[in-house]
PDB file of N, CA and C in Angstrom:
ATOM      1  N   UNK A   1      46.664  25.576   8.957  1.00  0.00           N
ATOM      2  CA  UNK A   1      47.223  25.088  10.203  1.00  0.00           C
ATOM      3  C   UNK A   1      46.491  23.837  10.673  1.00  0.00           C
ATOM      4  N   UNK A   2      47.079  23.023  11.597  1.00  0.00           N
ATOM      5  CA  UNK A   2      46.188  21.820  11.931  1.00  0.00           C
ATOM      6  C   UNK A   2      46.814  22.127  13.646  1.00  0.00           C
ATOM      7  N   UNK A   3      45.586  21.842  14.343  1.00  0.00           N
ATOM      8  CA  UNK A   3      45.892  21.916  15.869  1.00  0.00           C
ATOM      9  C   UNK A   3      45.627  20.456  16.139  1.00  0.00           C
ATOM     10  N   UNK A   4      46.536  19.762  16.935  1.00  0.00           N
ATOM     11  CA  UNK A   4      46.858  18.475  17.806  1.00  0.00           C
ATOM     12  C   UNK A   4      45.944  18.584  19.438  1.00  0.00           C
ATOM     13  N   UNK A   5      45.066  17.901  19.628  1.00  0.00           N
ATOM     14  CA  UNK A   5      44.840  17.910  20.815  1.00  0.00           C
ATOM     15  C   UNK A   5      45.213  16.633  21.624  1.00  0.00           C
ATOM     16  N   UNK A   6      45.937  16.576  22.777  1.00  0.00           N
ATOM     17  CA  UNK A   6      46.205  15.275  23.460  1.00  0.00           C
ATOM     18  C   UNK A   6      45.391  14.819  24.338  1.00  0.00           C
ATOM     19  N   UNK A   7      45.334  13.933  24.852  1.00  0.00           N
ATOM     20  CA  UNK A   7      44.286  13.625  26.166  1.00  0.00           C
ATOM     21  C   UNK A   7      44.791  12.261  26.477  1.00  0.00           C
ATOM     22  N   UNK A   8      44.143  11.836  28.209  1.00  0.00           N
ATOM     23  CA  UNK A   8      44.691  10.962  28.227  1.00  0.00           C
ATOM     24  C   UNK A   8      45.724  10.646  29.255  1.00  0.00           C
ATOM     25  N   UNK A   9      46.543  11.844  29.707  1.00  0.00           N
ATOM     26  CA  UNK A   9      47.519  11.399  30.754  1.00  0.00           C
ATOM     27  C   UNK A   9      47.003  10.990  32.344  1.00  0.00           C
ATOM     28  N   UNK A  10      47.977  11.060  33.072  1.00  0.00           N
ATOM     29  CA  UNK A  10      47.466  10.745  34.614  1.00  0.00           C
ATOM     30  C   UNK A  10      48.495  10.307  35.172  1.00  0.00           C
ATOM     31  N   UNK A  11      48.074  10.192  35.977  1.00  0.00           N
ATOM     32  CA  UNK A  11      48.693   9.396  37.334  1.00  0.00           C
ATOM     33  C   UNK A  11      48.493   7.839  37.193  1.00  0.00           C
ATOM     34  N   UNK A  12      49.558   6.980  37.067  1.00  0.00           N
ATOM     35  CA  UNK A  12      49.217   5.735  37.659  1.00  0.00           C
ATOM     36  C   UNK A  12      50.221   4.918  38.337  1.00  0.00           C
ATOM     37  N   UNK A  13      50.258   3.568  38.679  1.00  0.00           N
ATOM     38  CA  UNK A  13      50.971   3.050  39.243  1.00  0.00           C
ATOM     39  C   UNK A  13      51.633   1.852  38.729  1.00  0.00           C
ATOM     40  N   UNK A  14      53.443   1.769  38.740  1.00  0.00           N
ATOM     41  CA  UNK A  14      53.939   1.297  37.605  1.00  0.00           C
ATOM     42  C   UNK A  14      52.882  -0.448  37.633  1.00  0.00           C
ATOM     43  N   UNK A  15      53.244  -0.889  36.421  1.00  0.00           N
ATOM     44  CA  UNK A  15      52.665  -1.960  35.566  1.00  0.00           C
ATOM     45  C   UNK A  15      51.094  -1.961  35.669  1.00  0.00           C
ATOM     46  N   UNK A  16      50.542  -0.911  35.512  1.00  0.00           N
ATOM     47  CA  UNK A  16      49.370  -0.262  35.101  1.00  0.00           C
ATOM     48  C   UNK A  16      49.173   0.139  33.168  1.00  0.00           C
ATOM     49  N   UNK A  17      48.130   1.123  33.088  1.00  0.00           N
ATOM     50  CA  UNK A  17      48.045   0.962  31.536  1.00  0.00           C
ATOM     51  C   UNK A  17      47.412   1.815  31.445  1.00  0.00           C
ATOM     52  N   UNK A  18      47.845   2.952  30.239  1.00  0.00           N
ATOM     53  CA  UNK A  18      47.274   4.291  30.014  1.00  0.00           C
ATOM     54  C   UNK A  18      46.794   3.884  28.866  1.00  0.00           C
ATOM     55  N   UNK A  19      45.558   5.222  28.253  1.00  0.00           N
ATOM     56  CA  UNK A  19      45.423   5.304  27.049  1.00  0.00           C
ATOM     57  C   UNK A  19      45.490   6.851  26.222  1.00  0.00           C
ATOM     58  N   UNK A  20      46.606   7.421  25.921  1.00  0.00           N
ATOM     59  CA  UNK A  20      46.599   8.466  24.987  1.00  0.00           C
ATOM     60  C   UNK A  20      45.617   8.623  23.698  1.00  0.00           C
ATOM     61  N   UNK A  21      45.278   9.469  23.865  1.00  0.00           N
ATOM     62  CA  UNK A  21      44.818  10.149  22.340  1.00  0.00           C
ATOM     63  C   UNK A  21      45.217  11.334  21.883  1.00  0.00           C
ATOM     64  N   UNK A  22      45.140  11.319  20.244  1.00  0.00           N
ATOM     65  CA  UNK A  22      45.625  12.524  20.029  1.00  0.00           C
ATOM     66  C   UNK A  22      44.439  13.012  18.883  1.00  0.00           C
ATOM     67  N   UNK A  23      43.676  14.204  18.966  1.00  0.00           N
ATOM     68  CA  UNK A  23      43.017  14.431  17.706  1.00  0.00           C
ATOM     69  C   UNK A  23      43.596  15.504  16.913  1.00  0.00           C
ATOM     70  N   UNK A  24      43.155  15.137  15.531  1.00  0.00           N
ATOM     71  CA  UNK A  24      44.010  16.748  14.632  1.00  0.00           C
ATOM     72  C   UNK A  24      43.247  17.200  13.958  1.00  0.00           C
ATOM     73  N   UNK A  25      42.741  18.595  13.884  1.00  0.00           N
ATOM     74  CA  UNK A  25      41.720  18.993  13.313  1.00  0.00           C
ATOM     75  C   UNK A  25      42.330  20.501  12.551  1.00  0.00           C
ATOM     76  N   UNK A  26      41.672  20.565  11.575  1.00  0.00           N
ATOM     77  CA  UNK A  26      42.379  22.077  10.722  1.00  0.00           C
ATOM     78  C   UNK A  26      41.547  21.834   9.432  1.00  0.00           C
ATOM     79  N   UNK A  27      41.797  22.741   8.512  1.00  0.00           N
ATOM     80  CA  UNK A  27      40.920  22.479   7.472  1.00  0.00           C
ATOM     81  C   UNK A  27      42.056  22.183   6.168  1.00  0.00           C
ATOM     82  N   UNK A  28      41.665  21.579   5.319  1.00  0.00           N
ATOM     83  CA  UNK A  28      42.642  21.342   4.133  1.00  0.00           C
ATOM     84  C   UNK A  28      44.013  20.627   4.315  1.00  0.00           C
ATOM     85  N   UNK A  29      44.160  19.772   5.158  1.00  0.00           N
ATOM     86  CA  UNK A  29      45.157  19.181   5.295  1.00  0.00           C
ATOM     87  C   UNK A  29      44.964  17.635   5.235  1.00  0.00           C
ATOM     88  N   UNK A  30      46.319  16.643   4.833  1.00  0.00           N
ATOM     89  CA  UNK A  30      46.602  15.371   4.770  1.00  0.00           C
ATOM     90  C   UNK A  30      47.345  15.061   5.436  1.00  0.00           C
ATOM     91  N   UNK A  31      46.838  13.869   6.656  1.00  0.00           N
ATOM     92  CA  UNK A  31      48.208  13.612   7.118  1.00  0.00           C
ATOM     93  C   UNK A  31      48.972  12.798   6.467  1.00  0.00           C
ATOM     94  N   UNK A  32      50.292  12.389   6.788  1.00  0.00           N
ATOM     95  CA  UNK A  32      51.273  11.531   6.421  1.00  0.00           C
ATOM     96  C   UNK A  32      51.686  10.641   7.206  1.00  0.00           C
ATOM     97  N   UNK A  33      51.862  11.048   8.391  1.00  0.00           N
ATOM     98  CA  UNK A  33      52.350  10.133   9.630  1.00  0.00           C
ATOM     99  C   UNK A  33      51.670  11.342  10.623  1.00  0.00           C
ATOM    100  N   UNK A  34      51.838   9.897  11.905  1.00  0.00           N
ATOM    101  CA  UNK A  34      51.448  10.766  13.312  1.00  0.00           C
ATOM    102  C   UNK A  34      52.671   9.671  14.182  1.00  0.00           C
ATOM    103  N   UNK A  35      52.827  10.848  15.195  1.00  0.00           N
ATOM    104  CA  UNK A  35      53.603   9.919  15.828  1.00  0.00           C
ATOM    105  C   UNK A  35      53.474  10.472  17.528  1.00  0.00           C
ATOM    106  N   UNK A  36      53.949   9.784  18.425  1.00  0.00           N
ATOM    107  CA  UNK A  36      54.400  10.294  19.955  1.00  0.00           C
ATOM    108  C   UNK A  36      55.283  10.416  20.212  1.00  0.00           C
ATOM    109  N   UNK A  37      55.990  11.305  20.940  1.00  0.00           N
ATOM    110  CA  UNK A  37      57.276  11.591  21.237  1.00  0.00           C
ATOM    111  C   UNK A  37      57.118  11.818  23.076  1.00  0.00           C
ATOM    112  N   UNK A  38      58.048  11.861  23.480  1.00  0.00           N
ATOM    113  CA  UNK A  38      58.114  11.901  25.298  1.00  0.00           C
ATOM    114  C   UNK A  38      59.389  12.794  25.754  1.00  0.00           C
ATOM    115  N   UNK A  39      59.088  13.718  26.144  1.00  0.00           N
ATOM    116  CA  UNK A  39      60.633  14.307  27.093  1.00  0.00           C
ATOM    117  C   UNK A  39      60.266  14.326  28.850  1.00  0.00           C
ATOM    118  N   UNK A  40      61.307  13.706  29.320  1.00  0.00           N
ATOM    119  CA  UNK A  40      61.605  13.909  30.497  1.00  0.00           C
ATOM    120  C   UNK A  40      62.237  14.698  31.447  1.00  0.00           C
ATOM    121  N   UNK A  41      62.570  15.414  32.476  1.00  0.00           N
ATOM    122  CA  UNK A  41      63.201  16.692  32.724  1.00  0.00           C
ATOM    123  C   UNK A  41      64.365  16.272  32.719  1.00  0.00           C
ATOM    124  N   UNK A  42      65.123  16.839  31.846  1.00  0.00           N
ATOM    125  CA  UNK A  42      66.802  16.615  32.009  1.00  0.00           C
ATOM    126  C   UNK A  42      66.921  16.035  30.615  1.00  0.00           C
ATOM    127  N   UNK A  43      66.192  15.214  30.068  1.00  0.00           N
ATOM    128  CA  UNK A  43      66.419  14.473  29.143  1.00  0.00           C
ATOM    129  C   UNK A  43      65.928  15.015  27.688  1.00  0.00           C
ATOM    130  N   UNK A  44      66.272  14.592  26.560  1.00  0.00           N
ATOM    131  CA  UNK A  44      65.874  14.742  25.514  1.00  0.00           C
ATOM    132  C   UNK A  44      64.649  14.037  24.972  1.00  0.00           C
ATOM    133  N   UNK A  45      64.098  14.772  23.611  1.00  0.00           N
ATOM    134  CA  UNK A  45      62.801  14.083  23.223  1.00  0.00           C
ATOM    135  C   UNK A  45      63.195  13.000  22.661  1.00  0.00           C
ATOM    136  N   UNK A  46      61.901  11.828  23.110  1.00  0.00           N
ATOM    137  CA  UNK A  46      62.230  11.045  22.307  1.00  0.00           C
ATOM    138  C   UNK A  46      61.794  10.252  21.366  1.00  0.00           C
ATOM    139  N   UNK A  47      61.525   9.271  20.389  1.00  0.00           N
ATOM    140  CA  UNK A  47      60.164   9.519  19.937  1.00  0.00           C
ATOM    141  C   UNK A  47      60.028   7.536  20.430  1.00  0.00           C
ATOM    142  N   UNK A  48      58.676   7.463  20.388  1.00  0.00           N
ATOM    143  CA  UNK A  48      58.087   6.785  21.386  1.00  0.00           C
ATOM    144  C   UNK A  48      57.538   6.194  20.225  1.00  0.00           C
ATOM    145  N   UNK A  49      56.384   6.027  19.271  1.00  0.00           N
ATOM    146  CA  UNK A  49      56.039   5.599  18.424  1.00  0.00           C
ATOM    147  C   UNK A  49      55.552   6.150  17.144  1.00  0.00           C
ATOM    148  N   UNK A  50      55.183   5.543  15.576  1.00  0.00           N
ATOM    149  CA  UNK A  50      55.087   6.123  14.701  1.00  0.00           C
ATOM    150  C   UNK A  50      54.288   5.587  14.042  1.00  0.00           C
ATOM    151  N   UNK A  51      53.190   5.881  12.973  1.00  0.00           N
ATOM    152  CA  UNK A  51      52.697   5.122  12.289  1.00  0.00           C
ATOM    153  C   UNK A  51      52.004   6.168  11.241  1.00  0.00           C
ATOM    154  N   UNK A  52      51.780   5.586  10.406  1.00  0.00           N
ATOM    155  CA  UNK A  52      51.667   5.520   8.440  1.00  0.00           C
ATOM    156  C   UNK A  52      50.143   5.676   8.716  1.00  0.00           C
ATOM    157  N   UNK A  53      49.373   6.757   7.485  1.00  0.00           N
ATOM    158  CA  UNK A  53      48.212   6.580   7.127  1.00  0.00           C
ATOM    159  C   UNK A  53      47.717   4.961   6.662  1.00  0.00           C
ATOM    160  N   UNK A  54      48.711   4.426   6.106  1.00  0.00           N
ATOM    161  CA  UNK A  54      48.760   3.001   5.788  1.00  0.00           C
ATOM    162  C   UNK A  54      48.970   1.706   6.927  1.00  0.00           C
ATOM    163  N   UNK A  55      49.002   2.628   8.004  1.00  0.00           N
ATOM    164  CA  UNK A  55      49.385   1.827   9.635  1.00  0.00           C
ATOM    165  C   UNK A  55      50.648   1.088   9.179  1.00  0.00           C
ATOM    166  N   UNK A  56      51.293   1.682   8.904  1.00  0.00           N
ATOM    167  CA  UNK A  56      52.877   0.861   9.597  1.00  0.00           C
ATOM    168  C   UNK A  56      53.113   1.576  10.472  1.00  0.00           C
ATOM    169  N   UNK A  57      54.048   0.993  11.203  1.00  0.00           N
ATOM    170  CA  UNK A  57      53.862   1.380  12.836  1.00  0.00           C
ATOM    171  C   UNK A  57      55.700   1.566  13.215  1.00  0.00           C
ATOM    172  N   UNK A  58      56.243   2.194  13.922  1.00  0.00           N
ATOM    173  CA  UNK A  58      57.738   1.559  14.478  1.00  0.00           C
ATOM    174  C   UNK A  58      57.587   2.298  15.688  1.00  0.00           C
ATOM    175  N   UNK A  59      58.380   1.627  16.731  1.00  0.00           N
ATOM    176  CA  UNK A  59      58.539   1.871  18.024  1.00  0.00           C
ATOM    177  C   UNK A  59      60.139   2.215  18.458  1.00  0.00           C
ATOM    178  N   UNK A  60      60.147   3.206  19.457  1.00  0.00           N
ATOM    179  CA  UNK A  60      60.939   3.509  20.160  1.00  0.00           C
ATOM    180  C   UNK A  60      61.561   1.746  21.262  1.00  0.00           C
ATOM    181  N   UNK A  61      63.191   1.609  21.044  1.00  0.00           N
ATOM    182  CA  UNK A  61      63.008   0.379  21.867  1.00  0.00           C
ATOM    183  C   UNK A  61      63.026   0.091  23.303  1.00  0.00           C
ATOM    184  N   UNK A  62      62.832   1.163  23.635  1.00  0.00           N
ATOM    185  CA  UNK A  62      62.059   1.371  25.335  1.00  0.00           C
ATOM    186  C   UNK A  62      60.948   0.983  25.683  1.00  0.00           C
ATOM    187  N   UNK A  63      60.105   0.862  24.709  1.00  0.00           N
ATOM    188  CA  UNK A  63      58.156   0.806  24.472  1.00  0.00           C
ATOM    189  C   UNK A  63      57.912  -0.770  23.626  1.00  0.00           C
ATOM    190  N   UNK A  64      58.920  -1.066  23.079  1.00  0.00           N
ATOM    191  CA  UNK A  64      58.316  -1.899  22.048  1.00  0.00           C
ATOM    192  C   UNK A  64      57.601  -3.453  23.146  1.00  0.00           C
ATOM    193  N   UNK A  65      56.479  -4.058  23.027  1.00  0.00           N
ATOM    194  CA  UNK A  65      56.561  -5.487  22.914  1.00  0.00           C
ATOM    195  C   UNK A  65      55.225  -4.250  24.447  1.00  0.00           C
ATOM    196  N   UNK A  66      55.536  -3.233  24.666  1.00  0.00           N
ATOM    197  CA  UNK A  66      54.346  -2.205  25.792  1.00  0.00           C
ATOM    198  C   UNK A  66      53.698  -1.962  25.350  1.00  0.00           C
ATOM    199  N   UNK A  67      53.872  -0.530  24.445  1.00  0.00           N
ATOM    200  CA  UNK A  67      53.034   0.052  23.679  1.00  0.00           C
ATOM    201  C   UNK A  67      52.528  -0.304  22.317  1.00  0.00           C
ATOM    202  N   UNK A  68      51.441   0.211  22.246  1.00  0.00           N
ATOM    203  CA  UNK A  68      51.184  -0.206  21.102  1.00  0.00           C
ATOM    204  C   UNK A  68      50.256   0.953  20.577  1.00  0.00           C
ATOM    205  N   UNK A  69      50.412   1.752  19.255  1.00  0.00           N
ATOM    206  CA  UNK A  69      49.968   2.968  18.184  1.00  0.00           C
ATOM    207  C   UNK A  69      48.718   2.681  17.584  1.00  0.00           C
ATOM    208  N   UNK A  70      48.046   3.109  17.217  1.00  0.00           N
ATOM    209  CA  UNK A  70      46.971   2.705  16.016  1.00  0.00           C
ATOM    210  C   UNK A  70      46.215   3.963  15.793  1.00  0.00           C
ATOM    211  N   UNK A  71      45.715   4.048  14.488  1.00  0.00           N
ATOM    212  CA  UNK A  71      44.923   5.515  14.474  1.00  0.00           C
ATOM    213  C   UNK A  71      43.664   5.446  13.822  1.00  0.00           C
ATOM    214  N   UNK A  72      43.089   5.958  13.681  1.00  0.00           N
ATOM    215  CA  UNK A  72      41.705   6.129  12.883  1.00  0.00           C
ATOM    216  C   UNK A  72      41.663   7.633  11.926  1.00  0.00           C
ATOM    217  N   UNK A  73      41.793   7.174  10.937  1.00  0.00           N
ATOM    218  CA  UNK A  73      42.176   8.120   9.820  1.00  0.00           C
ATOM    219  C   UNK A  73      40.826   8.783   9.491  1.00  0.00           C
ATOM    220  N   UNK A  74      39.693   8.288   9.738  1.00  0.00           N
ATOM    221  CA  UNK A  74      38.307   8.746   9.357  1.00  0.00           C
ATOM    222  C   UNK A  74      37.982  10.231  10.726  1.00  0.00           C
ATOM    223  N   UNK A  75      38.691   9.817  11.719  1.00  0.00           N
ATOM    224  CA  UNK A  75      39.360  10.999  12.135  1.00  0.00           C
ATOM    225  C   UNK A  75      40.546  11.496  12.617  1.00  0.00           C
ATOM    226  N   UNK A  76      41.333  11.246  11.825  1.00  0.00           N
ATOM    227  CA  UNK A  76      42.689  12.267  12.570  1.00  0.00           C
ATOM    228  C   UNK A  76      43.014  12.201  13.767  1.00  0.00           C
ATOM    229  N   UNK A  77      42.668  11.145  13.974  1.00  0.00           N
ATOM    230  CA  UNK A  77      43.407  10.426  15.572  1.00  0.00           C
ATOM    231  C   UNK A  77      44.313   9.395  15.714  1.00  0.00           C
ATOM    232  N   UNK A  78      45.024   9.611  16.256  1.00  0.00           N
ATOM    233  CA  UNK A  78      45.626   8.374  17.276  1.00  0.00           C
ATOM    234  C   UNK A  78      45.628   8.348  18.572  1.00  0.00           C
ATOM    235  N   UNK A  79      45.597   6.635  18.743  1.00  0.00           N
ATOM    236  CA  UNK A  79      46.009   6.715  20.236  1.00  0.00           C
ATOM    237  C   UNK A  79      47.320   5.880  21.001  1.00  0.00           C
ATOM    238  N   UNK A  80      47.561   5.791  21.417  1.00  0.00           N
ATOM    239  CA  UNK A  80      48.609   5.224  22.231  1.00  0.00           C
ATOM    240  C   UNK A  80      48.382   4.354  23.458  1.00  0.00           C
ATOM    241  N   UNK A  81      48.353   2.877  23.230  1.00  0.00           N
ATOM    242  CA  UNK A  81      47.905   1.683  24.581  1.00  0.00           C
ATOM    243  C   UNK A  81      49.202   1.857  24.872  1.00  0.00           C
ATOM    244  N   UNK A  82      49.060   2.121  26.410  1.00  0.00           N
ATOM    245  CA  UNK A  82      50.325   1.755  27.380  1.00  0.00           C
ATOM    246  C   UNK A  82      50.292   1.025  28.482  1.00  0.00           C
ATOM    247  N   UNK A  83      51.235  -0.064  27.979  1.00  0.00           N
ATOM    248  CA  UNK A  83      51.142  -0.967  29.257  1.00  0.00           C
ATOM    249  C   UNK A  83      52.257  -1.550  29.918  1.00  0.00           C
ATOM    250  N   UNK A  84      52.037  -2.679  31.129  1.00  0.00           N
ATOM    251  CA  UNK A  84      53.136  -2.445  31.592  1.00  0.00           C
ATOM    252  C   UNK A  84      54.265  -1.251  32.014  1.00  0.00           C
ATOM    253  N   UNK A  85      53.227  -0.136  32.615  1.00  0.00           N
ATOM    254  CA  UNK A  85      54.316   0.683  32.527  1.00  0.00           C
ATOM    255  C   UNK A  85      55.364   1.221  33.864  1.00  0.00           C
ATOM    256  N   UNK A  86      56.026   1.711  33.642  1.00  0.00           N
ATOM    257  CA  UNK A  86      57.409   2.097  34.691  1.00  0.00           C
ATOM    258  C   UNK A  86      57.860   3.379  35.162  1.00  0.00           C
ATOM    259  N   UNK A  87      58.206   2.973  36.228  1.00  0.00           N
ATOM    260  CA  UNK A  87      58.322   4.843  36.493  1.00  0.00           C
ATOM    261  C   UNK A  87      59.538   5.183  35.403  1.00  0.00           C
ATOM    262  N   UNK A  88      60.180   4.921  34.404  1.00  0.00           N
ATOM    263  CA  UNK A  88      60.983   5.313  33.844  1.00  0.00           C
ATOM    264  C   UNK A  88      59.751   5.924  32.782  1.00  0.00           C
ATOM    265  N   UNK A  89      58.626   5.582  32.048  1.00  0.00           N
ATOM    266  CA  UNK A  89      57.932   6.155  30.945  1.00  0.00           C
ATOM    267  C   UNK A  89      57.404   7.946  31.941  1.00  0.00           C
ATOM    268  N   UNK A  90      57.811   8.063  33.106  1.00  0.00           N
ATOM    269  CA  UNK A  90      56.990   8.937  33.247  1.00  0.00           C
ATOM    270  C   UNK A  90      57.636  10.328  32.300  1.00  0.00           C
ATOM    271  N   UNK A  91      56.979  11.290  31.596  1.00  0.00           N
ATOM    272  CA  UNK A  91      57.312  12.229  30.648  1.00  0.00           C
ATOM    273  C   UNK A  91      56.210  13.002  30.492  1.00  0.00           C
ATOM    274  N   UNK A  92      56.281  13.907  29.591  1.00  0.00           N
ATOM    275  CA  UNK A  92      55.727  14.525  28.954  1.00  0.00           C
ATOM    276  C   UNK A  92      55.255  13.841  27.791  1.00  0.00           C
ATOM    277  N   UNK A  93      54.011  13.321  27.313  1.00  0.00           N
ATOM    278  CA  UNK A  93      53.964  12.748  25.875  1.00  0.00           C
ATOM    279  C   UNK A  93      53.424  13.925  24.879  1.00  0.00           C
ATOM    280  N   UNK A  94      54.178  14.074  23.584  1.00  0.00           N
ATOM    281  CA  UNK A  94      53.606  15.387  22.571  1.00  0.00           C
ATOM    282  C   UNK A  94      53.004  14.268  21.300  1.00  0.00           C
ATOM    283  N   UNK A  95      52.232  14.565  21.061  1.00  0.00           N
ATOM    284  CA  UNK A  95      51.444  14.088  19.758  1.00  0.00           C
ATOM    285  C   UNK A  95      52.392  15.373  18.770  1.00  0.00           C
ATOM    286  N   UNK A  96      52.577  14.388  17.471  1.00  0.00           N
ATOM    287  CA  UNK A  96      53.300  14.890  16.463  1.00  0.00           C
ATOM    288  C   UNK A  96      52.556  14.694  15.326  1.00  0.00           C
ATOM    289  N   UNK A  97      52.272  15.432  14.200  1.00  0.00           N
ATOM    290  CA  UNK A  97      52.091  14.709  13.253  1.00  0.00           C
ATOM    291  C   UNK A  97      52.658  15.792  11.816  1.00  0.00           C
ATOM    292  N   UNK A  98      53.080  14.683  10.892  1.00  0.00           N
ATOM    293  CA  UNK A  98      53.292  15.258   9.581  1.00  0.00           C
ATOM    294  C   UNK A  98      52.414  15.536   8.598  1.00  0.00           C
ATOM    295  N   UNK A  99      51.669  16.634   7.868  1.00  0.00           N
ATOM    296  CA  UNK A  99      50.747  16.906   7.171  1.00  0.00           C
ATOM    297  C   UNK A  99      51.345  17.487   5.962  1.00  0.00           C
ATOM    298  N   UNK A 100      50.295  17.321   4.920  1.00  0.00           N
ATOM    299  CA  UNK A 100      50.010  18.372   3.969  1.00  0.00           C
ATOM    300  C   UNK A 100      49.314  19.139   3.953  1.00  0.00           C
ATOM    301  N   UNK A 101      49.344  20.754   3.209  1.00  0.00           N
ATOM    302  CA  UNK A 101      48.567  21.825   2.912  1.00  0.00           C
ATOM    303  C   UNK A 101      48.761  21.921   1.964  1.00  0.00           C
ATOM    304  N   UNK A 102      48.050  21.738   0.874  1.00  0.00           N
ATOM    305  CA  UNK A 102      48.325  22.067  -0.575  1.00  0.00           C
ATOM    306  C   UNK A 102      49.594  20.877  -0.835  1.00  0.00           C
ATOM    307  N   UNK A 103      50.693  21.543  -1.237  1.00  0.00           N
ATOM    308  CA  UNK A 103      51.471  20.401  -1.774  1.00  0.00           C
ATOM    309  C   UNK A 103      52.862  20.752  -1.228  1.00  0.00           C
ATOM    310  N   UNK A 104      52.508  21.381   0.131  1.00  0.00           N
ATOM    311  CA  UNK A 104      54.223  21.792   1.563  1.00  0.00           C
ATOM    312  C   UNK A 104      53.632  20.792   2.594  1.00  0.00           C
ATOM    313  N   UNK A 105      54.632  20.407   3.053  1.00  0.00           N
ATOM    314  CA  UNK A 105      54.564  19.561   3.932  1.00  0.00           C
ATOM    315  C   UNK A 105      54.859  19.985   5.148  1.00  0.00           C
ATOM    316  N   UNK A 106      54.285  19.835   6.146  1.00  0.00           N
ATOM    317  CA  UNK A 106      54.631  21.114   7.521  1.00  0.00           C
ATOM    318  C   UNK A 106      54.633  19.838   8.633  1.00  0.00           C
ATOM    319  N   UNK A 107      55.239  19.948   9.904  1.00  0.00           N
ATOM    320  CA  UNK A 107      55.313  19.473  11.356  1.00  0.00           C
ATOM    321  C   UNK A 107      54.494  19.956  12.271  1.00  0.00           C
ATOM    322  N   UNK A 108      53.639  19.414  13.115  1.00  0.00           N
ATOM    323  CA  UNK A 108      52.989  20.304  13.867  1.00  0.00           C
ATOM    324  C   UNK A 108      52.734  19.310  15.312  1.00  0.00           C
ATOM    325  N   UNK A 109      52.857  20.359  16.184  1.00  0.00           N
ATOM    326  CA  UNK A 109      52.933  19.337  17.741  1.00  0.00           C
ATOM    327  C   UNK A 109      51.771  19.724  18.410  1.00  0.00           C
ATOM    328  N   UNK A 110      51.352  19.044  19.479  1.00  0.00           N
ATOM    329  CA  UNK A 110      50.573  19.221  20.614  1.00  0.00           C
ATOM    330  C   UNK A 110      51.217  19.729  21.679  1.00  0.00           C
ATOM    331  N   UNK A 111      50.373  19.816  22.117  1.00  0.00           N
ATOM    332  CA  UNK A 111      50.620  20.825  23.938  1.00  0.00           C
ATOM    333  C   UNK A 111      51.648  20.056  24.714  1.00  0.00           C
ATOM    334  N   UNK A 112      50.781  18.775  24.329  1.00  0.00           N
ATOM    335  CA  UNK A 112      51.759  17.461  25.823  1.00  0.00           C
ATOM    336  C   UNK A 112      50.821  16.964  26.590  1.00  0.00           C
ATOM    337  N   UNK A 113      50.855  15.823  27.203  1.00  0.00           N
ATOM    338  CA  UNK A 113      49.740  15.229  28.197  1.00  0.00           C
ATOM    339  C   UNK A 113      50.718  14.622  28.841  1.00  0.00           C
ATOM    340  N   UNK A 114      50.804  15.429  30.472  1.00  0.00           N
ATOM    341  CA  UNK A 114      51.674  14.218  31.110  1.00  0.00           C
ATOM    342  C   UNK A 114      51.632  12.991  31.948  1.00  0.00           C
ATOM    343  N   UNK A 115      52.444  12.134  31.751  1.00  0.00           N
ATOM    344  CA  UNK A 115      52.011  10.723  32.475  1.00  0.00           C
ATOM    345  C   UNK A 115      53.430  10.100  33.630  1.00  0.00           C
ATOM    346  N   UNK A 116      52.633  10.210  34.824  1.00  0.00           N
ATOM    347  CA  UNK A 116      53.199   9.894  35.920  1.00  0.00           C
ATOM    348  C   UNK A 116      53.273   8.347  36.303  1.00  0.00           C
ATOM    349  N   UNK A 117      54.135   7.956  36.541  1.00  0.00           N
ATOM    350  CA  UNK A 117      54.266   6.100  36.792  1.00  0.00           C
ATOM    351  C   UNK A 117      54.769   6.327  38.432  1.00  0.00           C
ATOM    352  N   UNK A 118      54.068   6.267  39.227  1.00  0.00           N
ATOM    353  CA  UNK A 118      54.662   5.776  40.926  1.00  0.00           C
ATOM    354  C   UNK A 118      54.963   4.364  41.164  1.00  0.00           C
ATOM    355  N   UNK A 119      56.024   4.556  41.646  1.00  0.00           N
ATOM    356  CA  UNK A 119      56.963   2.796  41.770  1.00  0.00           C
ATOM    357  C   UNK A 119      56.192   2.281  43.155  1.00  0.00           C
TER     358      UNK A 119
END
């Protein structure tokens, strides 16, 4: 199993700037990708950004040219710069990531860290 921890949310005020993290810790696993995803009440998940052990990166086009992904593979983190932001980003953010165990490939999420934008 690999557990996702998030951190990172809050309160702020729109065109302000968060910083998410996500750590993943478990034993015997590879990741493949990590990514963020966001649901809002009423709304569906959505995914927010993505990026490659190899850092390629793609963005949700709500976030793009805002946020910005990057991870540190030496530990099983990412984080998430948010800027410029709007009371529309306010959500739930879930750290996602795709791993290996042996040679199955499994999905595994975080709790959520939520982030409030006041207009």
């Amino acid at each position: 199993q690999v557990q996702l921890v998030e951190s990172g949310g809050g309160l702020v005020q729109a065109g302000g700037s968060l910083r998410l993290s996500c750590a993943a810790s478990g034993s015997r696993f590879r990741i493949n990708t990590m990514a963020w995803y966001r649901q809002a009440p009423g709304k569906q998940r959505e995914l927010v950004a993505r990026i490659t052990t190899s850092d390629s990166t793609s963005y949700g086009d709500s976030v793009k040219g805002r946020f910005t992904i990057s991870g540190d593979n030496a530990k099983n983190t990412v984080y998430l710069q948010m800027s410029s932001l709007k009371p529309d980003d306010t959500a739930r953010y879930y750290c996602n990531a795709n791993a290996w165990i042996g040679n199955v490939g499994y999905l595994f999420w975080g709790q959520g860290t939520q982030v409030t934008v006041s207009s």
